[in-house]
Every structure is written in C-alpha cells, then in structure tokens.
N, C-alpha and C. Protein backbone atom coordinates (compact mmCIF):
# COMPACT_ATOMS: atom_id res chain seq x y z
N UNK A 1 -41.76 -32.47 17.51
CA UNK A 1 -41.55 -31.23 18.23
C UNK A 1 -40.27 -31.31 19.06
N UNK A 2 -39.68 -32.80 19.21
CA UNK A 2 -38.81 -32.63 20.24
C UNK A 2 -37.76 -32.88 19.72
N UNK A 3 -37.70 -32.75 18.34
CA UNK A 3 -36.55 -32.89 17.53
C UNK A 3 -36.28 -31.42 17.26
N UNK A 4 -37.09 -30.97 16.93
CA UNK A 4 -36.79 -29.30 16.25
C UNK A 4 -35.99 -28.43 17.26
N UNK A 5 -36.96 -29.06 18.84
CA UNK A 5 -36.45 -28.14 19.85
C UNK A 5 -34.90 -28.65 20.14
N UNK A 6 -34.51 -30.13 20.17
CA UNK A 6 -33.00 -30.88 20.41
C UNK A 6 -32.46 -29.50 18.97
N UNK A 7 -32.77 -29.80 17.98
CA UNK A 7 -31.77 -29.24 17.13
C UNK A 7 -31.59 -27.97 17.18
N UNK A 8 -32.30 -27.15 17.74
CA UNK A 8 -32.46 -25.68 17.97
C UNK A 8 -31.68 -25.62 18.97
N UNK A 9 -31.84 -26.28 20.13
CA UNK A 9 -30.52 -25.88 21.03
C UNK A 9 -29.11 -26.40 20.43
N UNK A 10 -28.94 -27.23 20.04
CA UNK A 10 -27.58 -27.94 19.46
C UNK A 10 -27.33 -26.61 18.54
N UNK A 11 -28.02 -26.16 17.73
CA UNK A 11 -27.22 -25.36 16.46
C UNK A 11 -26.97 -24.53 16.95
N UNK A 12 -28.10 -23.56 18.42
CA UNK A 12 -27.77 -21.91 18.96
C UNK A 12 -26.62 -22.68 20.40
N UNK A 13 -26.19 -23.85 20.53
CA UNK A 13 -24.90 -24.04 21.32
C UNK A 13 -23.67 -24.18 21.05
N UNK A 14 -23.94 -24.55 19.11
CA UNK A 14 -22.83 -24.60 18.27
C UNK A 14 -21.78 -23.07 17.57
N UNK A 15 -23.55 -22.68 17.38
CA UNK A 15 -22.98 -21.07 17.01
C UNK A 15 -22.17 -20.59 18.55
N UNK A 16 -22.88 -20.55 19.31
CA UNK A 16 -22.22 -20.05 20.72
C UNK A 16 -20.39 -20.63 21.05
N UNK A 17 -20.32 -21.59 20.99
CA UNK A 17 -18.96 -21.77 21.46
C UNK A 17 -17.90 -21.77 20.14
N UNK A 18 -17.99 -21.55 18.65
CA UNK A 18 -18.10 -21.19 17.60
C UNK A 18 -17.48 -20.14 18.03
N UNK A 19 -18.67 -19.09 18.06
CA UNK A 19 -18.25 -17.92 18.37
C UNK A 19 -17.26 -17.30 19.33
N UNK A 20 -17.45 -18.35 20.51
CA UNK A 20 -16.97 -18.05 22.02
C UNK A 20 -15.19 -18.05 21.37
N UNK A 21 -14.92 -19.11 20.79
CA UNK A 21 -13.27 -19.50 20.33
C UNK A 21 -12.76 -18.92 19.02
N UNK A 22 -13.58 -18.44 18.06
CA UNK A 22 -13.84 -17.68 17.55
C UNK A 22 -13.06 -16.32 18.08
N UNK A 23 -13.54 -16.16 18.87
CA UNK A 23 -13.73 -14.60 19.42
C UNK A 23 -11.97 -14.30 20.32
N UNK A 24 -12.07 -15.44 20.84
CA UNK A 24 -10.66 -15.02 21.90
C UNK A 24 -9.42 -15.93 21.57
N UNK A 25 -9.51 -16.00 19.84
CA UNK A 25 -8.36 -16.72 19.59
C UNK A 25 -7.43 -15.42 19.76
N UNK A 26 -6.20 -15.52 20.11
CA UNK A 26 -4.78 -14.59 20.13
C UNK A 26 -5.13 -14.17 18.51
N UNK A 27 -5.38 -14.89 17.62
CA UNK A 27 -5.19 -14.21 16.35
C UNK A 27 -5.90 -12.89 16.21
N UNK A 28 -7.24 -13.13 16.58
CA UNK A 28 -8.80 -12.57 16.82
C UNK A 28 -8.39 -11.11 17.37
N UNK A 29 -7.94 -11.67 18.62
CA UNK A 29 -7.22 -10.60 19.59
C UNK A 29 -6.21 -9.97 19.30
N UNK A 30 -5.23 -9.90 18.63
CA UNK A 30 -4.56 -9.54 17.59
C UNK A 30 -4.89 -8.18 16.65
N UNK A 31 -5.53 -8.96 15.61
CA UNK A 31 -6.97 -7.76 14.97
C UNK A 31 -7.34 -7.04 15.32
N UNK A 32 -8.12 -7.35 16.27
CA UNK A 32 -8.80 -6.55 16.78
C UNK A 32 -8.27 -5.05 17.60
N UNK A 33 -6.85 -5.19 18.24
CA UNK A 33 -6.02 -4.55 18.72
C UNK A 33 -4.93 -3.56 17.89
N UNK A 34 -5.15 -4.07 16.13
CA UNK A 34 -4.31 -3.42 15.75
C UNK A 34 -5.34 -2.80 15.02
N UNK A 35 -6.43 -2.90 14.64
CA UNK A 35 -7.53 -2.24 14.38
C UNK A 35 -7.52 -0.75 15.22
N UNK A 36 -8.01 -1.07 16.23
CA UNK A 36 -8.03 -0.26 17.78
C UNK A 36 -7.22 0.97 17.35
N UNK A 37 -5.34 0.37 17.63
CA UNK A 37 -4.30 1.26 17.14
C UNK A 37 -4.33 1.98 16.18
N UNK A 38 -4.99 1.28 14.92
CA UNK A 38 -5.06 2.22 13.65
C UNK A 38 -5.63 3.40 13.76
N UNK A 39 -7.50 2.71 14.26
CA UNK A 39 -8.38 4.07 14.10
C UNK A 39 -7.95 5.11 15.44
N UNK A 40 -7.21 4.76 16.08
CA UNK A 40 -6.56 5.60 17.18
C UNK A 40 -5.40 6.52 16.72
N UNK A 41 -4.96 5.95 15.33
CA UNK A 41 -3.55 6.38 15.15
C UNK A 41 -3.91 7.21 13.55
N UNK A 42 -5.21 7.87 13.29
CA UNK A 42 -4.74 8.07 11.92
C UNK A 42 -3.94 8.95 10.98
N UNK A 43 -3.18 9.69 11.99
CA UNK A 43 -1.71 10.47 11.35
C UNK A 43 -1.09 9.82 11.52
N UNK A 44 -0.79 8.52 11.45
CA UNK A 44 0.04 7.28 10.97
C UNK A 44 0.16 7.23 9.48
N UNK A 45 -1.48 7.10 9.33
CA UNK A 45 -1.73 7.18 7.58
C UNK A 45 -0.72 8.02 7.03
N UNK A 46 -1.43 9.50 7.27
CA UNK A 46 -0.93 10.40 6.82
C UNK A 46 0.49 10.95 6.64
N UNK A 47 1.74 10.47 7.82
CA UNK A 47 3.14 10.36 7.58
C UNK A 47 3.25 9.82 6.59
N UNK A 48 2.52 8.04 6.33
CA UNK A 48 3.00 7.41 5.29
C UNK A 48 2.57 8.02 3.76
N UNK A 49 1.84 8.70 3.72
CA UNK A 49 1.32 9.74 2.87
C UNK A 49 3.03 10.61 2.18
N UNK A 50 2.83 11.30 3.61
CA UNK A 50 3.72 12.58 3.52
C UNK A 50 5.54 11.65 2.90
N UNK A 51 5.34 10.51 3.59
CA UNK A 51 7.02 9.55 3.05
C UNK A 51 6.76 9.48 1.80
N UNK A 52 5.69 9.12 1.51
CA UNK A 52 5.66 8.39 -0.42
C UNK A 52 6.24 9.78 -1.04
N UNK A 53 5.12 11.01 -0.55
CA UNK A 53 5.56 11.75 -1.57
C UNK A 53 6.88 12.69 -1.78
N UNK A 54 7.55 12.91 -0.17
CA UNK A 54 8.88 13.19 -0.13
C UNK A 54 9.80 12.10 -1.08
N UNK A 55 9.78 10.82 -1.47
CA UNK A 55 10.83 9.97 -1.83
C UNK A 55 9.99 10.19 -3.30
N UNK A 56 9.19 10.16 -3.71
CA UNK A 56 8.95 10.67 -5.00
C UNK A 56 9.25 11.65 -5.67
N UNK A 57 9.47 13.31 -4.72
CA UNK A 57 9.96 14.59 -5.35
C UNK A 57 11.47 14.11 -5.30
N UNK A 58 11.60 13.72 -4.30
CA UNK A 58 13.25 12.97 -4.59
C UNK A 58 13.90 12.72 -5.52
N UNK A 59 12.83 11.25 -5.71
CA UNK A 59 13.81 10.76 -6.71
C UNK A 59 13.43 11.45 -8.33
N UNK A 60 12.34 11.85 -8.27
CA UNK A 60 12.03 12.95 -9.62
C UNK A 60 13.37 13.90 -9.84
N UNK A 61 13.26 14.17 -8.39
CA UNK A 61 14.70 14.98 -8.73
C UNK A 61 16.47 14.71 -9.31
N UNK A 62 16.52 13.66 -8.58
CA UNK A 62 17.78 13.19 -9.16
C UNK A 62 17.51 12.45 -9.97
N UNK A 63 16.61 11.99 -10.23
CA UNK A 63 16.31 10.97 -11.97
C UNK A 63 17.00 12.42 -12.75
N UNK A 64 16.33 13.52 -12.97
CA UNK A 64 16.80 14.32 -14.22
C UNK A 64 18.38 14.60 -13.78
N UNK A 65 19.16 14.47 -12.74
CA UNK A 65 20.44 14.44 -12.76
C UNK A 65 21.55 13.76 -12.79
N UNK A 66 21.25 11.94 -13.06
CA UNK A 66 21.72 10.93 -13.25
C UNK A 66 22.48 10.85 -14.73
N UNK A 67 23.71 11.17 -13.87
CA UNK A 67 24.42 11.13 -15.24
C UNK A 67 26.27 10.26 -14.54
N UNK A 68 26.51 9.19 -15.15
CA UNK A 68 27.81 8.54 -14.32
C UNK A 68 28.51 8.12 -15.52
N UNK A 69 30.04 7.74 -15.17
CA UNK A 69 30.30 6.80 -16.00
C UNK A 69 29.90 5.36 -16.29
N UNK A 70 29.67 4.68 -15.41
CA UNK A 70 29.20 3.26 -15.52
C UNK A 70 27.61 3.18 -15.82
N UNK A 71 27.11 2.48 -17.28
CA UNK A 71 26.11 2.84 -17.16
C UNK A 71 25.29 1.80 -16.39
N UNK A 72 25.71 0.27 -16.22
CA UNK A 72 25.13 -0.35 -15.35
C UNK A 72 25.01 -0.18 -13.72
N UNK A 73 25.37 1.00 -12.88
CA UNK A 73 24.96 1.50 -12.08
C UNK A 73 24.27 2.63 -12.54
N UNK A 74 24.13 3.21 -13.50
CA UNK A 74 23.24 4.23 -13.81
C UNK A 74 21.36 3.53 -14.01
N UNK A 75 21.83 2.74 -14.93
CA UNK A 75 20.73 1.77 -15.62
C UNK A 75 19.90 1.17 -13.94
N UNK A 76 20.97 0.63 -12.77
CA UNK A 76 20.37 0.33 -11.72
C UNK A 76 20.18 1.27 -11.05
N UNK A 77 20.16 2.50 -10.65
CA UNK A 77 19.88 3.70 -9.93
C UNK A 77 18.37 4.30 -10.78
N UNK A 78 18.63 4.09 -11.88
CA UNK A 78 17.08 4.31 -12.31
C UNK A 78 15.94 3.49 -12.57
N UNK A 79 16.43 2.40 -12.46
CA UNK A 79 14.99 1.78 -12.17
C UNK A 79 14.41 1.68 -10.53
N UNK A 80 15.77 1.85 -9.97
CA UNK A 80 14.78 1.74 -8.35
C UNK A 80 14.13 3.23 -8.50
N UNK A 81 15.01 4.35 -8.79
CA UNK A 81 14.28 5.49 -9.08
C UNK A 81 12.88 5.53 -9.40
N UNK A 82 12.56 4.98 -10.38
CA UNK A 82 11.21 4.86 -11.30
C UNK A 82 10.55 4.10 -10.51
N UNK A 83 11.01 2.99 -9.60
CA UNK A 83 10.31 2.11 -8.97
C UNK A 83 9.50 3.22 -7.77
N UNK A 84 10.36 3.63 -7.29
CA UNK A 84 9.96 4.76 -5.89
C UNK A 84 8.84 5.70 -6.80
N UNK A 85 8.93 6.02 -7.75
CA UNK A 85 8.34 7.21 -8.73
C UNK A 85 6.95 6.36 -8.70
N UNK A 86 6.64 5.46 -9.20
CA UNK A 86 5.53 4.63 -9.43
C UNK A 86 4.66 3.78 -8.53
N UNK A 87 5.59 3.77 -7.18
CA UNK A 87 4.58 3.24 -6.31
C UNK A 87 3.88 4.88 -5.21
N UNK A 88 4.23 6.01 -5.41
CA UNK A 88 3.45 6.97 -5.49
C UNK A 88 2.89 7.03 -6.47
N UNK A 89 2.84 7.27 -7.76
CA UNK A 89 2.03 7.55 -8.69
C UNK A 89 1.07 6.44 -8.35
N UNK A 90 1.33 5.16 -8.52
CA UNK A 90 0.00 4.45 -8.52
C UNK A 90 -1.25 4.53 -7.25
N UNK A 91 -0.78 4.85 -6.00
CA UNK A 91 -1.15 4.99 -4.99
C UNK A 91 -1.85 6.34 -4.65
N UNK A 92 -0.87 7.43 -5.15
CA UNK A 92 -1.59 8.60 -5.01
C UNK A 92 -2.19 9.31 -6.32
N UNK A 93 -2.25 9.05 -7.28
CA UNK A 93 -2.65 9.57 -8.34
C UNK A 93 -3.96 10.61 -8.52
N UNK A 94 -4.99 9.97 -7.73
CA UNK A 94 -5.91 10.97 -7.77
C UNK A 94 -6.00 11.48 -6.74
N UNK A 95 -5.02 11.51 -5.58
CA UNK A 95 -5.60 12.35 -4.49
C UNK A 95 -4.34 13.01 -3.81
N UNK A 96 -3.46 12.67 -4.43
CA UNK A 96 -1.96 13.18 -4.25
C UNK A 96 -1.50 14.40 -4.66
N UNK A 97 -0.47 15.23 -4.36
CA UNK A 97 0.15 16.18 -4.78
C UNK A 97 0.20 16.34 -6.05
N UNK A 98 -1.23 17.62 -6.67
CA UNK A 98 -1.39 17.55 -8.22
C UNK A 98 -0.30 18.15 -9.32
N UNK A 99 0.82 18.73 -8.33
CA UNK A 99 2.29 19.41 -9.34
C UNK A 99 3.16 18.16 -9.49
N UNK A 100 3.20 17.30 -8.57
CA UNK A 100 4.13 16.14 -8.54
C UNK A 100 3.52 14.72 -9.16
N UNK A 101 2.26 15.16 -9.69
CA UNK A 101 1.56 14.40 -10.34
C UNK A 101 1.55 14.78 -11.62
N UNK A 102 1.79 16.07 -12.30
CA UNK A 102 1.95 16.35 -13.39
C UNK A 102 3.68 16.09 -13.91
N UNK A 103 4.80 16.61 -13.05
CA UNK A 103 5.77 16.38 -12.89
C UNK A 103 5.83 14.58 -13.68
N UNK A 104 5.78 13.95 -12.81
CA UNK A 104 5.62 12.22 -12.72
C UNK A 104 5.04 12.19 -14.29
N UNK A 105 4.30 12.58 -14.97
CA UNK A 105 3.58 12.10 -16.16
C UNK A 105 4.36 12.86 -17.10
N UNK A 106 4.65 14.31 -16.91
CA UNK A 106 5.68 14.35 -18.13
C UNK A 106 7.31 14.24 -18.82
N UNK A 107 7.63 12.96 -17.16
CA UNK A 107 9.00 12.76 -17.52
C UNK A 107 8.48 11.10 -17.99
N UNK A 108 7.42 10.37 -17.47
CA UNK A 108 6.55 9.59 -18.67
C UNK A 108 6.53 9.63 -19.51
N UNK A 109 6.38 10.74 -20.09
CA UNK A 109 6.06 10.80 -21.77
C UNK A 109 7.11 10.89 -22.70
N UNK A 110 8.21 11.47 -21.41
CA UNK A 110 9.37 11.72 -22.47
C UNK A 110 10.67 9.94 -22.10
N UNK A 111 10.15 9.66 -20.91
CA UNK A 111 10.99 8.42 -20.74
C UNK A 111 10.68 7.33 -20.04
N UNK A 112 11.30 6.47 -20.90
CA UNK A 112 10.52 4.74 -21.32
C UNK A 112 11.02 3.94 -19.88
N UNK A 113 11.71 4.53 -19.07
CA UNK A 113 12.09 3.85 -17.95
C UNK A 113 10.78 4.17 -17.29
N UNK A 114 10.30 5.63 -16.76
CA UNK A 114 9.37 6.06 -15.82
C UNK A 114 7.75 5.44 -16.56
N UNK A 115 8.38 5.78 -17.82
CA UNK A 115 6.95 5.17 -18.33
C UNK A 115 5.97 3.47 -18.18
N UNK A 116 7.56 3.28 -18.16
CA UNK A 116 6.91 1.50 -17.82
C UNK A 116 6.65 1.43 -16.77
N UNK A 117 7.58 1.60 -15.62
CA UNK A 117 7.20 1.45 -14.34
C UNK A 117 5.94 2.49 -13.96
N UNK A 118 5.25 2.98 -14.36
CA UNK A 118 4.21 3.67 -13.60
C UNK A 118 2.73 3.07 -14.51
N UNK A 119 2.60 2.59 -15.61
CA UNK A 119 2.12 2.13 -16.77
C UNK A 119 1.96 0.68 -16.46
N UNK A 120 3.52 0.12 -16.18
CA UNK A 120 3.40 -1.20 -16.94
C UNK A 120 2.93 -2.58 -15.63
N UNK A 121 3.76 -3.46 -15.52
CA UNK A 121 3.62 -4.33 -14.11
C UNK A 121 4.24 -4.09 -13.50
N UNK A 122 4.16 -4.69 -12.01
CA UNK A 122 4.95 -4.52 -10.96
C UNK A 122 5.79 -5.44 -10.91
N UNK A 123 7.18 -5.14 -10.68
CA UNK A 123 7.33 -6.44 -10.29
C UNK A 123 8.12 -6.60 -8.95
C-alpha cells in the first residue's frame, strides 16, 4: 500500500512540474500569444485571401499579354506568372472567386505552362 501511494505522488508530482515548465517555456508563451493575435485578428486571414486573389487576376492578366523579344525573359516572366496563378488556384479552388477560377482552368487547358504549375509539383 505504501508503494502505490509513494508512486502515486511521484507520478501526479512528475506530471505537475512537467506541466509547470511545460507551460511557461518562452516557446509555450510564444504560441500561445500568437494564437491569441490570430483569433483576435481574423481579417488578417481574409486580406491574405483578398492578396492571393488580386496577384492572381493579375497575373492572369498579363500572362495573356506577354509578348517580348527575348524569349528567356519571357519563358522567366511566365513561370513566376503561373507560379502566382497556382498557389491561388491550389489554395482557393473551392472556396475562391468562382470567375477567376474558371478563368485559371481555361488558360489550363489551352497552356502547358499554367497547366503544370497548377496540376503538377511544386517546386
């Protein structure tokens, strides 16, 4: 009996200071604070919302007007293009702007740059 009771306090003194350092590490405290900020802040979200999809009608837009002499700055202007194009599409796809979501899929279909990047890996 006087073992069960030694180990019963040892394990509920272990959990306790466990917890105690646990609890008020700076990291802990940290978290917990930017947690706080978030659910305090959630038209934070929503700007970052409203950025994706402004730089997406964007660059939708000047993708169909990319036209230069050099095509290796062309070739590099459209893949960051497609890059910006695809990390909205992947992100907002089902809950995002449904014209700029149709937009996004049928310059897909017609081109192998937008198509990979929204399709293929990230890299």
């Amino acid at each position: 009996m006087k073992r069960i009771v030694a180990f019963s306090i040892c394990l509920l003194l272990g959990v306790g200071i466990g917890w105690y350092f646990g609890y008020t590490r700076p990291v802990a405290k940290n978290q917990r604070k930017v947690l706080r900020e978030l659910q305090d802040n959630k038209d934070a979200f929503h700007m970052t919302e409203h950025q994706d999809e402004f730089a997406a009608v964007a660059a939708c837009g000047v993708f169909g007007r990319l036209e230069g002499d050099d095509p290796e700055k062309v070739e590099k202007a459209k893949h960051t293009l497609a890059t910006i194009i695809s990390i909205y599409y992947r992100a907002h796809r089902l809950d995002g702007n449904a014209n700029l979501i149709a937009r996004i899929e049928s310059y897909a279909a017609t081109n192998a740059t937008i198509s990979n990047a929204i399709y293929g890996k990230l890299e």
